[in-house]
N, C-alpha and C. Protein backbone atom coordinates (compact mmCIF):
# COMPACT_ATOMS: atom_id res chain seq x y z
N UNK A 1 0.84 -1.18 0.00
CA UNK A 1 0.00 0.00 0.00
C UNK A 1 0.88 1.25 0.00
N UNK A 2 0.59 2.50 -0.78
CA UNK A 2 1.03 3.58 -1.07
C UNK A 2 0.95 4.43 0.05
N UNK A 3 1.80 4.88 1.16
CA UNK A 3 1.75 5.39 2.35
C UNK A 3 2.22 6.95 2.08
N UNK A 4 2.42 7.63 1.04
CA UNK A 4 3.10 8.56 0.67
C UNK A 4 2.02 9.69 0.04
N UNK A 5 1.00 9.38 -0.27
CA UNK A 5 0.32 9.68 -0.82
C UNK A 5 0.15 10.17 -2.44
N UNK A 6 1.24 9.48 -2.90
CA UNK A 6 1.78 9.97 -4.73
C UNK A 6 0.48 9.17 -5.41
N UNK A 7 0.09 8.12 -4.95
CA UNK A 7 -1.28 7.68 -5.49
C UNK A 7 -2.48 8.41 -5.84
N UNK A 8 -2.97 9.63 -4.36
CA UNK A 8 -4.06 10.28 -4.93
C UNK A 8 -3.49 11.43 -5.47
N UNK A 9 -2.12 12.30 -6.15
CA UNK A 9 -2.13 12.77 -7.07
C UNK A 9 -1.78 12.25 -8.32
N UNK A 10 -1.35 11.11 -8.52
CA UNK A 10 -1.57 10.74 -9.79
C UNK A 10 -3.18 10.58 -10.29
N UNK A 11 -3.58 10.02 -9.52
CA UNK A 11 -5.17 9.89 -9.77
C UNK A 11 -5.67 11.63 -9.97
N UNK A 12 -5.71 12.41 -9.30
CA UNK A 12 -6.08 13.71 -9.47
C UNK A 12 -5.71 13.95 -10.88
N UNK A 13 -3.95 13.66 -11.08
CA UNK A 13 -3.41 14.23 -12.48
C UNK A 13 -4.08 13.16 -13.78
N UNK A 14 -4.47 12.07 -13.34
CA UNK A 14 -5.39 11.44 -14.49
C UNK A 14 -6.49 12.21 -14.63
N UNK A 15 -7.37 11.98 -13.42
CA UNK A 15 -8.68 12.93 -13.88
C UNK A 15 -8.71 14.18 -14.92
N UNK A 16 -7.72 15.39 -14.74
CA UNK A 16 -6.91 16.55 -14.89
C UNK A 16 -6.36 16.40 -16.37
N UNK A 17 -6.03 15.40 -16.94
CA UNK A 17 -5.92 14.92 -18.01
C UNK A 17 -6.61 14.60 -19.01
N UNK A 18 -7.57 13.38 -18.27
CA UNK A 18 -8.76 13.11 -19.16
C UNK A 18 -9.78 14.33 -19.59
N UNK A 19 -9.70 14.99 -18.29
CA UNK A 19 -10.49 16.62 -18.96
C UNK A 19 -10.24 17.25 -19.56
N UNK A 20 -8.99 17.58 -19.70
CA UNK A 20 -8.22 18.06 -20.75
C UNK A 20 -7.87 17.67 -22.25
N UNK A 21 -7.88 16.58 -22.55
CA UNK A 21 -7.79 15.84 -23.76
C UNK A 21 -8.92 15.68 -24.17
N UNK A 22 -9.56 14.69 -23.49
CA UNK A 22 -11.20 14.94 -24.16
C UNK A 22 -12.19 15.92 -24.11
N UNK A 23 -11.65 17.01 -23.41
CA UNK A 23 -12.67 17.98 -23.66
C UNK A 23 -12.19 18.61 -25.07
N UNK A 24 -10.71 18.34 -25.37
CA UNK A 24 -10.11 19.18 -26.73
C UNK A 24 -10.45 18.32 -28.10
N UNK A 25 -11.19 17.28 -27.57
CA UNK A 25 -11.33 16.24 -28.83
C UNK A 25 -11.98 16.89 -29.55
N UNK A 26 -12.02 16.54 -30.92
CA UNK A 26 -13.48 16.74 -31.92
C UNK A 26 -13.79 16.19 -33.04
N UNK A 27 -13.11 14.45 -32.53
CA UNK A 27 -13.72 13.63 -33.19
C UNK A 27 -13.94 12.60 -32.27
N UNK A 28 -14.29 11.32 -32.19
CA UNK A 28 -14.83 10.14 -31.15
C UNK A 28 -13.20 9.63 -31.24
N UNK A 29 -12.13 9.07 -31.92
CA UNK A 29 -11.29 8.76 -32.39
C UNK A 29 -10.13 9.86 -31.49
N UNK A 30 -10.43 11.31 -31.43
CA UNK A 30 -8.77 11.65 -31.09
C UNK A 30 -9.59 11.75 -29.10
N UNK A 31 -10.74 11.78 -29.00
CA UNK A 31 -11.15 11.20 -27.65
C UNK A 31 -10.54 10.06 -27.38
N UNK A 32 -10.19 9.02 -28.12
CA UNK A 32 -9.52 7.38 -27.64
C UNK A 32 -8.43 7.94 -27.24
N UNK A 33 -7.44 8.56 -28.04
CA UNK A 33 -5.87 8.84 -28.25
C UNK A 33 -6.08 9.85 -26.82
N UNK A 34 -7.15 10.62 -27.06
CA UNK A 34 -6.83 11.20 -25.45
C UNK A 34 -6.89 10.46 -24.27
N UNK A 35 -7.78 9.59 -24.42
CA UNK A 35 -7.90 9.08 -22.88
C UNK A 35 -6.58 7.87 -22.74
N UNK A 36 -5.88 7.70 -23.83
CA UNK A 36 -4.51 6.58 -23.80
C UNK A 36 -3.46 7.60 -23.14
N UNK A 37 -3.69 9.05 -23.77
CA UNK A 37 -2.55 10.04 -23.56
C UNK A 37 -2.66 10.20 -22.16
N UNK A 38 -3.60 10.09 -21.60
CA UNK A 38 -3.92 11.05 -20.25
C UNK A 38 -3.49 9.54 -19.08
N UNK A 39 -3.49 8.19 -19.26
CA UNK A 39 -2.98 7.38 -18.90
C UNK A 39 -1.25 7.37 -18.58
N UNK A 40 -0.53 7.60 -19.54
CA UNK A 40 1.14 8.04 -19.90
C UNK A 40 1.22 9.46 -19.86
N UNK A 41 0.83 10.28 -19.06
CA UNK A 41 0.81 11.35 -18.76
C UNK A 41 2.48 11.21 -18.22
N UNK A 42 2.44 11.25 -17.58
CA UNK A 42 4.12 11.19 -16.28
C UNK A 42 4.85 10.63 -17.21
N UNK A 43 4.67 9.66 -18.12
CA UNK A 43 5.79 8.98 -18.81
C UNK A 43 6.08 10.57 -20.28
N UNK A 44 4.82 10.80 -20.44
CA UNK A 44 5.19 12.19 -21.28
C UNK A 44 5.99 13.14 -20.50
N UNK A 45 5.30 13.71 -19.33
CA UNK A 45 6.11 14.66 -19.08
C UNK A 45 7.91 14.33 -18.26
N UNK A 46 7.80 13.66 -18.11
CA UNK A 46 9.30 13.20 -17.59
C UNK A 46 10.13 13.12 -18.84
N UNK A 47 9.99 12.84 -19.99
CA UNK A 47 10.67 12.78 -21.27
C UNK A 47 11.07 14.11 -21.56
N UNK A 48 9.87 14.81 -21.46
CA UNK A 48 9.68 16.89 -21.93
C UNK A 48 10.70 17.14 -21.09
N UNK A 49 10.73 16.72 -20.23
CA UNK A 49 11.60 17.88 -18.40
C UNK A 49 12.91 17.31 -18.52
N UNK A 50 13.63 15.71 -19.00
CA UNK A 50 14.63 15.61 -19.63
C UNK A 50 14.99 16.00 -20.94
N UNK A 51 14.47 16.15 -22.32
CA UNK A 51 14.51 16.90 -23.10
C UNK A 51 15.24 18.18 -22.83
N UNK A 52 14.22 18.82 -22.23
CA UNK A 52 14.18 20.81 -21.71
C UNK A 52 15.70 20.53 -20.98
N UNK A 53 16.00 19.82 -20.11
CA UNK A 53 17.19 20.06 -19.22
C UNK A 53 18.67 19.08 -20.22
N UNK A 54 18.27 18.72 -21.06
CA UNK A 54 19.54 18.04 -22.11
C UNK A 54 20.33 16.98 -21.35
């Protein structure tokens, strides 16, 4: 069990995600790709923040 509490903000940052992607959809199709994106959220942004820092 997660004693740290990084569990209920990842869950927050999913929710936070899925609203965000699928509310930007505007087809049924880039709604899928959003709700996959909003899953690998952290795996996206950890790539960006190594990227940005080289």
């Amino acid at each position: 069990m997660n004693k740290n509490g990084s569990g209920a903000i990842y869950g927050l940052g999913l929710i936070g995600a899925l609203v965000y992607y699928i509310g930007h959809a505007t087809t049924f199709w880039i709604g899928v790709l959003g709700f996959l994106k909003a899953l690998v959220w952290p795996a996206m942004l950890v790539y960006e923040l190594l990227a940005f820092l080289g």
